[in-house]
PDB file of N, CA and C in Angstrom:
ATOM      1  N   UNK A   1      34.360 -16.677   7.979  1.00  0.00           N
ATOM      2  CA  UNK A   1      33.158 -17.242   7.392  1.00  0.00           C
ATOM      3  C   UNK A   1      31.914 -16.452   7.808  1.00  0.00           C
ATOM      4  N   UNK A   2      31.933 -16.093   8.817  1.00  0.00           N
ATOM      5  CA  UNK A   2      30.825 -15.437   9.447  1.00  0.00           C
ATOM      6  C   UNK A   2      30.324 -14.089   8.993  1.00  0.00           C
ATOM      7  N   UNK A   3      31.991 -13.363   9.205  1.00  0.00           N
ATOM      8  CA  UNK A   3      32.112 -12.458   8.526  1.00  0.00           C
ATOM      9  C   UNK A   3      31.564 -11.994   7.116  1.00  0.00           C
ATOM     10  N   UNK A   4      31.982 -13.077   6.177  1.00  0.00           N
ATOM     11  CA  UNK A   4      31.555 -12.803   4.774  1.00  0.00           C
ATOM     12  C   UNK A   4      30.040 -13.571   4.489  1.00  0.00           C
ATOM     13  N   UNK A   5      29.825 -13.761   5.639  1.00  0.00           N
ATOM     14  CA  UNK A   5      27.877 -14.326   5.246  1.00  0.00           C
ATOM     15  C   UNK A   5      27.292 -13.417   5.929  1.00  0.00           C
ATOM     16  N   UNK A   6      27.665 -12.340   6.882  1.00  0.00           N
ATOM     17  CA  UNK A   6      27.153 -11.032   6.902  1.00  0.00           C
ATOM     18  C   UNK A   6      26.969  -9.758   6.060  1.00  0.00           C
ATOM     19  N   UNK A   7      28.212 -10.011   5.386  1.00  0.00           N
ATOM     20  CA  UNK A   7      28.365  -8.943   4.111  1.00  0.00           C
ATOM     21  C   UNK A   7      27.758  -9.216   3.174  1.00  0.00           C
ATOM     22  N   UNK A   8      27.348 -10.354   2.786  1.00  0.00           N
ATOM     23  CA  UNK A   8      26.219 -10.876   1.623  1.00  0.00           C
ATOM     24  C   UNK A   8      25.249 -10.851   2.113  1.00  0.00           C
ATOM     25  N   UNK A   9      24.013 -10.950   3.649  1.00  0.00           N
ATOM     26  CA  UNK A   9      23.014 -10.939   3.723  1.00  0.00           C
ATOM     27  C   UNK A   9      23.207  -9.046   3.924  1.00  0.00           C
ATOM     28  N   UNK A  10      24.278  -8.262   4.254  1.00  0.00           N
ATOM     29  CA  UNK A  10      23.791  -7.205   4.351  1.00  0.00           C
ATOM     30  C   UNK A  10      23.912  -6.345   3.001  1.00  0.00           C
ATOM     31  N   UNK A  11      24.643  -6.496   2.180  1.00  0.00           N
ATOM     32  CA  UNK A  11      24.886  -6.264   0.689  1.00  0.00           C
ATOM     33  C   UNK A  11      23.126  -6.610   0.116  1.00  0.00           C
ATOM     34  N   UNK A  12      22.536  -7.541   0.063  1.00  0.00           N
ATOM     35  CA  UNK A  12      20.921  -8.186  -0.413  1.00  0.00           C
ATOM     36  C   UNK A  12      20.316  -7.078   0.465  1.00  0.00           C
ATOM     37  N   UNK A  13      20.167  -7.349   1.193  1.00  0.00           N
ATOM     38  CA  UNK A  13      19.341  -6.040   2.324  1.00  0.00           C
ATOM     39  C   UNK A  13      19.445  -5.030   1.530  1.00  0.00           C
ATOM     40  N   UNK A  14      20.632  -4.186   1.369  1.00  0.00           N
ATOM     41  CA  UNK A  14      20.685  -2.986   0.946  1.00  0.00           C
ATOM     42  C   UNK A  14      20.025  -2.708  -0.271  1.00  0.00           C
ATOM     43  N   UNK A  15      20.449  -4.098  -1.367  1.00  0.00           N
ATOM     44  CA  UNK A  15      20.136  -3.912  -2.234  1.00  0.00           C
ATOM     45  C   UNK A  15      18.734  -4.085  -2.701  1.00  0.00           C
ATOM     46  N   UNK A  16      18.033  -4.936  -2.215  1.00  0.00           N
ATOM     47  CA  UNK A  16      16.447  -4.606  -1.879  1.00  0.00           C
ATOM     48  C   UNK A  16      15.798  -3.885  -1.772  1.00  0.00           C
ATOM     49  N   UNK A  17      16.591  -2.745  -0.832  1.00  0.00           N
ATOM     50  CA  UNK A  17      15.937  -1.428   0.277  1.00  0.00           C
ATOM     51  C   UNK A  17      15.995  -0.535  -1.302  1.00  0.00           C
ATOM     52  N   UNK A  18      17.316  -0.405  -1.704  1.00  0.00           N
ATOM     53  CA  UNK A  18      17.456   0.500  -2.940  1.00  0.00           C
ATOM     54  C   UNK A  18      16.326  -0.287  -3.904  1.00  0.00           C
ATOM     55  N   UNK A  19      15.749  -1.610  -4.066  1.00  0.00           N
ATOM     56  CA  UNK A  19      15.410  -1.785  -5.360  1.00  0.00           C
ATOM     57  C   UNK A  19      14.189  -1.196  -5.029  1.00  0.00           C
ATOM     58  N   UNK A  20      13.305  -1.290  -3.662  1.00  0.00           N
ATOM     59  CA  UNK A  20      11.946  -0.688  -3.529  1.00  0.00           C
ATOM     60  C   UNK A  20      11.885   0.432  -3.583  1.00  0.00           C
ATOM     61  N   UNK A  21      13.273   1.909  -3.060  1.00  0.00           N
ATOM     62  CA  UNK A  21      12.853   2.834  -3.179  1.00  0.00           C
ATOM     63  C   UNK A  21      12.762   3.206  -4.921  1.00  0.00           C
ATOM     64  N   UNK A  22      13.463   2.725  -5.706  1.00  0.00           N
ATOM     65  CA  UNK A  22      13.375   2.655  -7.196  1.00  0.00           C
ATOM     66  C   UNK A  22      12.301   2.635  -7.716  1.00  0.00           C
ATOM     67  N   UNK A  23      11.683   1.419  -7.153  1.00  0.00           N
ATOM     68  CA  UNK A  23      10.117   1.108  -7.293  1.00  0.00           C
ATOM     69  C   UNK A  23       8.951   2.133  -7.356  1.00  0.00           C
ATOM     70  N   UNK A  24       9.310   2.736  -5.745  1.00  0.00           N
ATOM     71  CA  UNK A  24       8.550   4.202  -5.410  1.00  0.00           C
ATOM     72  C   UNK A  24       8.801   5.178  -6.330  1.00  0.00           C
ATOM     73  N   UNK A  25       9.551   5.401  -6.640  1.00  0.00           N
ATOM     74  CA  UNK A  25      10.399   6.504  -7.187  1.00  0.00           C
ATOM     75  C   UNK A  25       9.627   6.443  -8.551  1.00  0.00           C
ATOM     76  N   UNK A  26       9.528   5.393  -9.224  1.00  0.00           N
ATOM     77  CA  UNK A  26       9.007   5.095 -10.767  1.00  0.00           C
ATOM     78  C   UNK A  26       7.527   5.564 -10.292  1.00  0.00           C
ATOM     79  N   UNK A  27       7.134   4.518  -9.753  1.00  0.00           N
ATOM     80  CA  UNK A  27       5.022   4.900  -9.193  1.00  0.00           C
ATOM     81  C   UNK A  27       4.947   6.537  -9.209  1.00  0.00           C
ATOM     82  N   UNK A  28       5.932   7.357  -8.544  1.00  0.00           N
ATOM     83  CA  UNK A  28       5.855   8.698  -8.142  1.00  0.00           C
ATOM     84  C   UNK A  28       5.589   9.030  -9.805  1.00  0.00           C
ATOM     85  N   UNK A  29       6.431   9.009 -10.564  1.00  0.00           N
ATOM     86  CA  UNK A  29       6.081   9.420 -12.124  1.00  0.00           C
ATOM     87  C   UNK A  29       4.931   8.620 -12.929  1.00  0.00           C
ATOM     88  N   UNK A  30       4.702   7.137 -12.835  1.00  0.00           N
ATOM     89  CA  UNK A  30       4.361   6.566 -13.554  1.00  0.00           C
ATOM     90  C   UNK A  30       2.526   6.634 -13.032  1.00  0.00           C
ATOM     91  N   UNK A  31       2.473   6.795 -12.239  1.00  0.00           N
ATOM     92  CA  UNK A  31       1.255   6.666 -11.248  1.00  0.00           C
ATOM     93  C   UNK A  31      -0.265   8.138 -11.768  1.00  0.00           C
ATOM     94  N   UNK A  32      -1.603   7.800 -11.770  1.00  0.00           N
ATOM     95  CA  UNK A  32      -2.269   8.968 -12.928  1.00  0.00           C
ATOM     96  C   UNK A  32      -2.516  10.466 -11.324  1.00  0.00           C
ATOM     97  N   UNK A  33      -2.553   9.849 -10.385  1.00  0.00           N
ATOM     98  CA  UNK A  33      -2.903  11.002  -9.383  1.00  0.00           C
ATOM     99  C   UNK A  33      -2.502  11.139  -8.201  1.00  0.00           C
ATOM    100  N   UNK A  34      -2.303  12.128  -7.316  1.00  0.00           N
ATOM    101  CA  UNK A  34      -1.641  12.718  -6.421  1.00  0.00           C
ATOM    102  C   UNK A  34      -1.973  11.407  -4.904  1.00  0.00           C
ATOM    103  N   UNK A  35      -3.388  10.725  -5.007  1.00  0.00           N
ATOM    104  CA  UNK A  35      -3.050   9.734  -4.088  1.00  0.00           C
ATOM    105  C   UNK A  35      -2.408   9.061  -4.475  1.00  0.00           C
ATOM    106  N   UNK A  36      -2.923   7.917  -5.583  1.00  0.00           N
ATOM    107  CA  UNK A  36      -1.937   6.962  -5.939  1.00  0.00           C
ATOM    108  C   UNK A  36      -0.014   7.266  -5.991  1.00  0.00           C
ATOM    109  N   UNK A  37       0.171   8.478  -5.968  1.00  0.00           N
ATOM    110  CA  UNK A  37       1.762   8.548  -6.187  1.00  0.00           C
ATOM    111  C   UNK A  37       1.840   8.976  -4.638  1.00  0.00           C
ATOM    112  N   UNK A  38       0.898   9.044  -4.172  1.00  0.00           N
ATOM    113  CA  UNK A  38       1.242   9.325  -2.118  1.00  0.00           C
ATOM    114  C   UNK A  38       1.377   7.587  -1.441  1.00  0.00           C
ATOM    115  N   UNK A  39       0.654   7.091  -2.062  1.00  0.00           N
ATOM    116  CA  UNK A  39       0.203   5.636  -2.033  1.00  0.00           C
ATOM    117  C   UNK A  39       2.342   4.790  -2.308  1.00  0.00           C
ATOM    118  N   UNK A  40       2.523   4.989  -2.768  1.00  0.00           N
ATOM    119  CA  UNK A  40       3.569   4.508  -3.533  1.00  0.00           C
ATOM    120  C   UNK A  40       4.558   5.098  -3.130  1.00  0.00           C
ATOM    121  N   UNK A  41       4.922   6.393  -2.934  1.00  0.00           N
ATOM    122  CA  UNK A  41       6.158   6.878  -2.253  1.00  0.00           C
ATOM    123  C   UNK A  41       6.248   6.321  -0.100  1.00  0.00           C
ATOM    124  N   UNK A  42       4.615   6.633   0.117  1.00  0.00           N
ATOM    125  CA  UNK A  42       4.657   5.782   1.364  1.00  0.00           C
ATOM    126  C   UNK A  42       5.489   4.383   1.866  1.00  0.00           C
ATOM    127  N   UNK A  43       4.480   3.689   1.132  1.00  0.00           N
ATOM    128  CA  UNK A  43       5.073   2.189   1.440  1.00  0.00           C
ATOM    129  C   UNK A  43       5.787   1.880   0.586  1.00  0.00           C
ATOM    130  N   UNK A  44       6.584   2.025  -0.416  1.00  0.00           N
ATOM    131  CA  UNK A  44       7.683   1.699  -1.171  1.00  0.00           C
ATOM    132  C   UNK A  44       8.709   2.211  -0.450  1.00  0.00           C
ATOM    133  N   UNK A  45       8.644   3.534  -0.321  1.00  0.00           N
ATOM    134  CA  UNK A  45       9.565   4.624   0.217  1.00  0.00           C
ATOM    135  C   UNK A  45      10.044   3.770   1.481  1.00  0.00           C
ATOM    136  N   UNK A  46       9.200   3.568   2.540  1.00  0.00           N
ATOM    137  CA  UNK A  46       9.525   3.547   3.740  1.00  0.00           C
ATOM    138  C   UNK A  46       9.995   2.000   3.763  1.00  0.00           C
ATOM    139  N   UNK A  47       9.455   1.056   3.436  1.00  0.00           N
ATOM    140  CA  UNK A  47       9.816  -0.568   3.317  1.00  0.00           C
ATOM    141  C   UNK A  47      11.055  -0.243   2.872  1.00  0.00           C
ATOM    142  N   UNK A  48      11.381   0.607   1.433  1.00  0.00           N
ATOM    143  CA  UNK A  48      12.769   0.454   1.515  1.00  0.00           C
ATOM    144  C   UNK A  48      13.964   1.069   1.715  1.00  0.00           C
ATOM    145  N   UNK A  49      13.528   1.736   3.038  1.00  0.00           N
ATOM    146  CA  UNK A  49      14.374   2.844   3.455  1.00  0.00           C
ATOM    147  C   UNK A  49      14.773   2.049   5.053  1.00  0.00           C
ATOM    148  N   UNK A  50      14.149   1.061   5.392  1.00  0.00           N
ATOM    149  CA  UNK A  50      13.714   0.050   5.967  1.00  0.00           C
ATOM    150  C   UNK A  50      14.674  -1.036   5.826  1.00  0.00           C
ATOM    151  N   UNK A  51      14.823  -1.543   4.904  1.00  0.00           N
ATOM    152  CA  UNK A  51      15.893  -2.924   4.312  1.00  0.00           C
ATOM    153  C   UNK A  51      16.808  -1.681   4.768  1.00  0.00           C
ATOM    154  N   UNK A  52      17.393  -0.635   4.054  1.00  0.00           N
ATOM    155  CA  UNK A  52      18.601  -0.452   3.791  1.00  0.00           C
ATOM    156  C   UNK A  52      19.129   0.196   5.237  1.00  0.00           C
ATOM    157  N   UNK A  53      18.098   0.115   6.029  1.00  0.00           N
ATOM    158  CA  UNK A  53      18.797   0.539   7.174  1.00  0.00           C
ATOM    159  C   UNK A  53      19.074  -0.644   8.444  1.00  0.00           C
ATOM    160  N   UNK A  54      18.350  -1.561   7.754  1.00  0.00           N
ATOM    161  CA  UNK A  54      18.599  -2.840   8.552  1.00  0.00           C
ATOM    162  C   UNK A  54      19.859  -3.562   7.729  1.00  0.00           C
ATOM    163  N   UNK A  55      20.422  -3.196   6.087  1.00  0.00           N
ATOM    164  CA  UNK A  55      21.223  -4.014   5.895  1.00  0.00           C
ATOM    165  C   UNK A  55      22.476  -3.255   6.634  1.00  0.00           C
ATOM    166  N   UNK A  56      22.202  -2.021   6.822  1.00  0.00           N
ATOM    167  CA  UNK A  56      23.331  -0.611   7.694  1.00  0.00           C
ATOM    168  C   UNK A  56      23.796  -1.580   9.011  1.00  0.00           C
ATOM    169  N   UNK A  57      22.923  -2.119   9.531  1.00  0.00           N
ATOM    170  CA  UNK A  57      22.768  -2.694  10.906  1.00  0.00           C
ATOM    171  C   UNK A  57      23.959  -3.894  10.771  1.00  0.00           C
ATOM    172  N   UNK A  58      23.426  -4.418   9.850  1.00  0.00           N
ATOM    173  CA  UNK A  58      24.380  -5.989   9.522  1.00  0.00           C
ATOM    174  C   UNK A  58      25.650  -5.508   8.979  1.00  0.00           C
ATOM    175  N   UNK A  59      25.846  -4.177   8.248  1.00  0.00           N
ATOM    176  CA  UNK A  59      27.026  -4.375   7.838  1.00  0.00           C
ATOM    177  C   UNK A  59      28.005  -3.779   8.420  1.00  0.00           C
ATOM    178  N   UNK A  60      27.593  -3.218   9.633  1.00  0.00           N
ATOM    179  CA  UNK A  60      28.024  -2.766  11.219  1.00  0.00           C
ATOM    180  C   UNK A  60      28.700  -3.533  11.737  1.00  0.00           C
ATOM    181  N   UNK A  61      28.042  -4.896  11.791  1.00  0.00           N
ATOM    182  CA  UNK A  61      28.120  -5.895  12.875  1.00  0.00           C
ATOM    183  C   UNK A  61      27.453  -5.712  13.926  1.00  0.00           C
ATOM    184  N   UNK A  62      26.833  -4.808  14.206  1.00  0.00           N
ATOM    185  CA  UNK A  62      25.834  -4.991  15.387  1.00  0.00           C
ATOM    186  C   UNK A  62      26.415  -3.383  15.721  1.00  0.00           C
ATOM    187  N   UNK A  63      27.223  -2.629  15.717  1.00  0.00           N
ATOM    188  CA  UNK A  63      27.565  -1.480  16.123  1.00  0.00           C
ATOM    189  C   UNK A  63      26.915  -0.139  16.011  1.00  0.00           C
ATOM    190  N   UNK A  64      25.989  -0.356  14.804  1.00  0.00           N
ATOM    191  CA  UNK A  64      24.888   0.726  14.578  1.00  0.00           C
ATOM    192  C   UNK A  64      23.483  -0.022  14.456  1.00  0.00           C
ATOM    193  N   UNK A  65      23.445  -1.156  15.354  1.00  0.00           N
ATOM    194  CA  UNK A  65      21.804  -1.702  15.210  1.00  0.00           C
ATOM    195  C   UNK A  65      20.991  -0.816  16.010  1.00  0.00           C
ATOM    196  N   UNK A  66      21.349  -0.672  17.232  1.00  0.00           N
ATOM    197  CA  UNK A  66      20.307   0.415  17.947  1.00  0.00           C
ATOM    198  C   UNK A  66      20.209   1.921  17.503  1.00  0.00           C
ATOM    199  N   UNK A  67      20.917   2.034  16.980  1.00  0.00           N
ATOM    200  CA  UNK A  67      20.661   3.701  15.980  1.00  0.00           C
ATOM    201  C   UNK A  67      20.010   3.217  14.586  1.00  0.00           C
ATOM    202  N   UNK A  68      19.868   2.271  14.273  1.00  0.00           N
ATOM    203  CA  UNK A  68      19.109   1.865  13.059  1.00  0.00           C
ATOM    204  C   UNK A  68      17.742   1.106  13.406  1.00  0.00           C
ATOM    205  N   UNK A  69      18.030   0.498  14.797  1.00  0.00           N
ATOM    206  CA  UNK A  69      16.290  -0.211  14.674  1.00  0.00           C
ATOM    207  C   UNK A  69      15.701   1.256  15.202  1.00  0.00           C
ATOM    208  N   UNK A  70      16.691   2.240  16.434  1.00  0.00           N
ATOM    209  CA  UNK A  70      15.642   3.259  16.200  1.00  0.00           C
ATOM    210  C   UNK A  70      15.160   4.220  14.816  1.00  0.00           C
ATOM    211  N   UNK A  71      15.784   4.058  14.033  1.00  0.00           N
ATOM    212  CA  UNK A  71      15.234   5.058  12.500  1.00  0.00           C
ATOM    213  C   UNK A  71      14.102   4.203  12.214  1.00  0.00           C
ATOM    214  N   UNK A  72      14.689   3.051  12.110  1.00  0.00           N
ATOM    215  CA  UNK A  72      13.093   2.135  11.252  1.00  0.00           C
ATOM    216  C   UNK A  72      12.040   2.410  11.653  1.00  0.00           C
ATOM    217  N   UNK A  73      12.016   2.340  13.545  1.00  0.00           N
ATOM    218  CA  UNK A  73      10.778   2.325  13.945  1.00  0.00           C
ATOM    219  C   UNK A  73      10.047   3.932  13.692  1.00  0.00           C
ATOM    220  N   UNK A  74      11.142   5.057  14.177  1.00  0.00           N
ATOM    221  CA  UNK A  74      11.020   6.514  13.698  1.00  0.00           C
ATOM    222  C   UNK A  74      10.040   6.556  12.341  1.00  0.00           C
ATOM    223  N   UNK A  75      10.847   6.000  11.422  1.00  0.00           N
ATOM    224  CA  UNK A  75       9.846   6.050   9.984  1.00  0.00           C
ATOM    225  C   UNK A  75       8.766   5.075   9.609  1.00  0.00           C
ATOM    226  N   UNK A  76       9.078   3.738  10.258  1.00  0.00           N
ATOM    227  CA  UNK A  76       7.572   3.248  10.016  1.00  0.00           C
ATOM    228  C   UNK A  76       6.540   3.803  10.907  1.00  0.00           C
ATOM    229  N   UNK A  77       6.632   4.999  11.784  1.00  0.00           N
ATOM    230  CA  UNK A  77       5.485   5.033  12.604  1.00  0.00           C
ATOM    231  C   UNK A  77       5.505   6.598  12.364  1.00  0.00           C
ATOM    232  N   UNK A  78       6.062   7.403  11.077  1.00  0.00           N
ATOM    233  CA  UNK A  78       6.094   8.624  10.801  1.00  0.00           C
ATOM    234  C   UNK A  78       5.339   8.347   9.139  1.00  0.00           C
ATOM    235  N   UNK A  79       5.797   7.606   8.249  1.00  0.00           N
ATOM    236  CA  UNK A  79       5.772   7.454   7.272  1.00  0.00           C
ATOM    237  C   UNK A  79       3.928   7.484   6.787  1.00  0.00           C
ATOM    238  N   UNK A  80       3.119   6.669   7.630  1.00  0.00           N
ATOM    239  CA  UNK A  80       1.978   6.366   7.129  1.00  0.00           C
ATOM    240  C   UNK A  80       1.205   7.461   7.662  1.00  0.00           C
ATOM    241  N   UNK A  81       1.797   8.079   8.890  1.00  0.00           N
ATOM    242  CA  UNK A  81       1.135   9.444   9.098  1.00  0.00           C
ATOM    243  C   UNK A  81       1.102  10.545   8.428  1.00  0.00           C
ATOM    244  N   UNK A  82       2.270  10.855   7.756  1.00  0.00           N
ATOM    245  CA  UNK A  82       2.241  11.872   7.054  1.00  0.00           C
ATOM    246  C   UNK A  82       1.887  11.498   5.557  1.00  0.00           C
ATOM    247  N   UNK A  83       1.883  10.617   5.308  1.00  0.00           N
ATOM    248  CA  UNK A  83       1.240  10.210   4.009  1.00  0.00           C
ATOM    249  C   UNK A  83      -0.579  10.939   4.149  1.00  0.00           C
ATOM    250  N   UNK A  84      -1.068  10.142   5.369  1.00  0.00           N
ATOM    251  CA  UNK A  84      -2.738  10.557   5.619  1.00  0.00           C
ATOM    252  C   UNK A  84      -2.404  11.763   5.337  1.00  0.00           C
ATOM    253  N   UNK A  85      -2.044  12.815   6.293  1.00  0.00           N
ATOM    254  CA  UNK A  85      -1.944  13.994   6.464  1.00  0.00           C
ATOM    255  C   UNK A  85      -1.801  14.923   4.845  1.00  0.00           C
ATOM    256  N   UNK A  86      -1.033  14.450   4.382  1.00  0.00           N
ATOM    257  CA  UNK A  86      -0.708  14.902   2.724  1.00  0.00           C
ATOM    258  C   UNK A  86      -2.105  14.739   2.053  1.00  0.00           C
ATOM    259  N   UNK A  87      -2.554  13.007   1.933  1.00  0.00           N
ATOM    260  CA  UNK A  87      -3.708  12.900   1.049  1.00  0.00           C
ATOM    261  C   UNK A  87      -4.936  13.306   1.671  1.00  0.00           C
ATOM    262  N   UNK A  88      -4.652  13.846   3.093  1.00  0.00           N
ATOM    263  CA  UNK A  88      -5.961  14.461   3.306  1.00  0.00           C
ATOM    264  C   UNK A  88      -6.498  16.174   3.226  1.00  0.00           C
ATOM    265  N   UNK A  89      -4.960  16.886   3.115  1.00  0.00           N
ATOM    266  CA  UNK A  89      -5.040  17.791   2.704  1.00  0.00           C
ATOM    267  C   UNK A  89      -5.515  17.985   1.526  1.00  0.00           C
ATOM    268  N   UNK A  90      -4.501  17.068   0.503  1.00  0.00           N
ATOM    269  CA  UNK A  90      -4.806  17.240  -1.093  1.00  0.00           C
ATOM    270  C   UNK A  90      -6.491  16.925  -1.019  1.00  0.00           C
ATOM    271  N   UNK A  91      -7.015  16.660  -0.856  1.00  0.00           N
ATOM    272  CA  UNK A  91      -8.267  16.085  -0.711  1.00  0.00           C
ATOM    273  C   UNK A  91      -9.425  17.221  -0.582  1.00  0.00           C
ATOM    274  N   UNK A  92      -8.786  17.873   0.613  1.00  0.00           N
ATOM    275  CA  UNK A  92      -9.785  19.218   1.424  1.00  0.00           C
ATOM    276  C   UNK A  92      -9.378  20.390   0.242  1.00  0.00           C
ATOM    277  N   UNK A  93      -8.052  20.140  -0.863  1.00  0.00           N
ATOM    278  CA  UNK A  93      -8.294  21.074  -1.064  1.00  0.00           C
ATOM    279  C   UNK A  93      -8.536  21.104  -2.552  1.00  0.00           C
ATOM    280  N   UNK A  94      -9.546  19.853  -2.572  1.00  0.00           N
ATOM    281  CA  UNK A  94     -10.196  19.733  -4.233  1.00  0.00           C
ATOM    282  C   UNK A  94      -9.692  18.817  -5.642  1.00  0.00           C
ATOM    283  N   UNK A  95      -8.508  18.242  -4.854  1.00  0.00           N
ATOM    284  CA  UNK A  95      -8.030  17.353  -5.870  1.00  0.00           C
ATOM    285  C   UNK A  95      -8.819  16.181  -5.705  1.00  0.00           C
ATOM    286  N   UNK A  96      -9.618  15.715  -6.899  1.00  0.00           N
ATOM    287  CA  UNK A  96     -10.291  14.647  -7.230  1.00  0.00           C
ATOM    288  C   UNK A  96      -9.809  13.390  -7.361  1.00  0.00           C
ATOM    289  N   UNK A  97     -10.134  12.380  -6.387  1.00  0.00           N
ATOM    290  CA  UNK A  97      -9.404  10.996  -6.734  1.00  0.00           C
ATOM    291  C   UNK A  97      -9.392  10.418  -7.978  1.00  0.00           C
ATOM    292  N   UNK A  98      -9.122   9.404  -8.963  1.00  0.00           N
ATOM    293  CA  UNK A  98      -9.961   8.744  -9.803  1.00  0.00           C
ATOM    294  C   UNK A  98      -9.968   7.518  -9.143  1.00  0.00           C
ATOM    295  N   UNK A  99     -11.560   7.260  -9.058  1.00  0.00           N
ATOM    296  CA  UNK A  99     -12.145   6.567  -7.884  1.00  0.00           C
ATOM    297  C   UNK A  99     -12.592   5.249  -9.343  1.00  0.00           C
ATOM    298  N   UNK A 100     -12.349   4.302  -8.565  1.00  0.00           N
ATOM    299  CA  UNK A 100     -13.255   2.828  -8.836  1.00  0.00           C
ATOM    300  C   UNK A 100     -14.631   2.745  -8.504  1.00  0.00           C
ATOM    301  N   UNK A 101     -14.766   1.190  -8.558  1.00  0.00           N
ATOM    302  CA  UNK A 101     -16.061   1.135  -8.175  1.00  0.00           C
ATOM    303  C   UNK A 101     -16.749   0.921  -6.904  1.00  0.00           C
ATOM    304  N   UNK A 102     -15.426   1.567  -5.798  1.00  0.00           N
ATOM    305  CA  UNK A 102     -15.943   1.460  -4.298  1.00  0.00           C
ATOM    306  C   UNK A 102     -16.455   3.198  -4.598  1.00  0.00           C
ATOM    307  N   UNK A 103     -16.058   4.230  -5.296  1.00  0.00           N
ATOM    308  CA  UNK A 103     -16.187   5.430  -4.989  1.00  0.00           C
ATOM    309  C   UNK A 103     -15.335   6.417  -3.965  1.00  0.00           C
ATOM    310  N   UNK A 104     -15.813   6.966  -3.738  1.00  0.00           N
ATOM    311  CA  UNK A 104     -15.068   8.681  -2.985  1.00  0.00           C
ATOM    312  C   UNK A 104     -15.648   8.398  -1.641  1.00  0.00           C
ATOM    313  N   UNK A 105     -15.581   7.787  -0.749  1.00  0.00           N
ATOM    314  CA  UNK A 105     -15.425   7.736   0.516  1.00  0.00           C
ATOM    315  C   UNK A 105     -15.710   9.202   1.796  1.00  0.00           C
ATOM    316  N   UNK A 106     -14.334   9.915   1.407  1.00  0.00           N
ATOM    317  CA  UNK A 106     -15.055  10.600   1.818  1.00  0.00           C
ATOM    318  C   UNK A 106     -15.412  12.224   0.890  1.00  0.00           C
ATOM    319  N   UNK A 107     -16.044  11.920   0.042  1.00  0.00           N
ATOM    320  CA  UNK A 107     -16.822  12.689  -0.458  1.00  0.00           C
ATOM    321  C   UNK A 107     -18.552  12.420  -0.061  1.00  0.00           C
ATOM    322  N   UNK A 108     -18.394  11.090   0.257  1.00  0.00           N
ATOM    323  CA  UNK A 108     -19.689  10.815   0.325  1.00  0.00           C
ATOM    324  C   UNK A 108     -19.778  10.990   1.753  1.00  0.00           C
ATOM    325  N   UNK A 109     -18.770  10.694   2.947  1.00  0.00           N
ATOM    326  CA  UNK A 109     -18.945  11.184   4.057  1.00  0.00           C
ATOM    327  C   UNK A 109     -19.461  12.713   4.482  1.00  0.00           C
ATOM    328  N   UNK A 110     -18.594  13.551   3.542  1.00  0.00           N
ATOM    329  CA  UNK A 110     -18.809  15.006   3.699  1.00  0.00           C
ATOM    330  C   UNK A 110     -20.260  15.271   3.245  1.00  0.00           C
ATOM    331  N   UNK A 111     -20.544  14.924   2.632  1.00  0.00           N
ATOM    332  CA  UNK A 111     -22.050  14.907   1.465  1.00  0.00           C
ATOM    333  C   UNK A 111     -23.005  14.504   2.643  1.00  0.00           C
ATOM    334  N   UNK A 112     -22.688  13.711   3.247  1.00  0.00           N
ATOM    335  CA  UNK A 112     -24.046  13.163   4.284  1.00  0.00           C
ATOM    336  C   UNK A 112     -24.355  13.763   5.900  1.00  0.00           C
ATOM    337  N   UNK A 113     -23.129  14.492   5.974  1.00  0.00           N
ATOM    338  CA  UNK A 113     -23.212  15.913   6.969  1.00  0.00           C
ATOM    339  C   UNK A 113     -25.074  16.467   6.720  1.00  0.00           C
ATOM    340  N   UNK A 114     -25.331  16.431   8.124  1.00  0.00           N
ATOM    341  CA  UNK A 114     -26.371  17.330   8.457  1.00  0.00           C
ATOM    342  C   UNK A 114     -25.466  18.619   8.860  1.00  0.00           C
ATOM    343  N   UNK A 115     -24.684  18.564  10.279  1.00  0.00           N
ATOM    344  CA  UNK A 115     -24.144  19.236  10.740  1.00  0.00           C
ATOM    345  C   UNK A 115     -22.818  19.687  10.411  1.00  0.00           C
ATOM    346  N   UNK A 116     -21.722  21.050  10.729  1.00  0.00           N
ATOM    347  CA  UNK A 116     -20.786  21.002  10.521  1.00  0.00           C
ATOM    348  C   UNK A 116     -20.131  20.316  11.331  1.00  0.00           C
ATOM    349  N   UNK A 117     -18.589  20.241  11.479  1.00  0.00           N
ATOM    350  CA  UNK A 117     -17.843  19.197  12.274  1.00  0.00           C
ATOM    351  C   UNK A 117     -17.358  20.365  13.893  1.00  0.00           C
ATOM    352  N   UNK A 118     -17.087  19.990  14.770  1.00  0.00           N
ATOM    353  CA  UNK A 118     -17.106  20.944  15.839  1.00  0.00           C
ATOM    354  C   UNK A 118     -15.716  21.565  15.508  1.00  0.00           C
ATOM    355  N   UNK A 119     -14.887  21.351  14.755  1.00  0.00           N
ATOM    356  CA  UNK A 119     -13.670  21.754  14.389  1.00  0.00           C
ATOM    357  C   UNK A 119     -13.573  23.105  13.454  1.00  0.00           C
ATOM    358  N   UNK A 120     -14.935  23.327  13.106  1.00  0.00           N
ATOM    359  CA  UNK A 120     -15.755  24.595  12.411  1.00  0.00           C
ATOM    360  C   UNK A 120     -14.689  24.248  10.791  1.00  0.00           C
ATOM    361  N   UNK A 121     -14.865  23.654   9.929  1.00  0.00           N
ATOM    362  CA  UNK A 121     -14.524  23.093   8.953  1.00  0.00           C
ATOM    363  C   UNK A 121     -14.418  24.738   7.641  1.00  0.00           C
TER     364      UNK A 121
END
């Protein structure tokens, strides 16, 4: 009994993990610019790379949980970094957001420079 109410909560897990990276995967095409599809492969990507490694865990039985809670934590604490890192490159190197009505952030940061940054920009 136990058995087969593990294989169904870890079977849902998995299948979750796969339905969000699907999710991402669509935004990546469906999405109009290089943040928004950074936006979407991030946290889609990683949430469901996330389920499916926690349903890995359950359908173990506990035998690959500590090699799987360490990946999760690996990628949730890799995932949002290199996302910045990507959209801040794309950024420095002229790709234009399409901005709402909060605006360009930091365009307007860079814009209000007196000085350069000590990083010699």
């Amino acid at each position: 009994m136990t058995q087969t109410l593990l294989g169904i909560l870890a079977s849902g897990l998995i299948l979750a993990g796969a339905l969000l990276c699907l999710i991402g995967a669509i935004g990546l095409v469906r999405l109009p610019d290089c943040y928004s599809r950074i936006h979407s492969a991030s946290k889609a990507g990683s949430l469901g790379a996330a389920l499916v490694l926690v349903g890995v865990a359950a359908a173990s039985s506990g035998e690959m949980a500590l090699e799987a809670v360490f990946a999760v934590l690996v990628l949730l604490a890799t995932a949002p970094l290199a996302a910045h890192a990507v959209s801040r490159s794309a950024h420095r190197a002229g790709h234009k957001p399409r901005t709402g009505p909060l605006g360009d952030a930091l365009a307007d940061d860079k814009a209000g420079r007196s000085t350069p940054p000590a990083g010699g920009e």
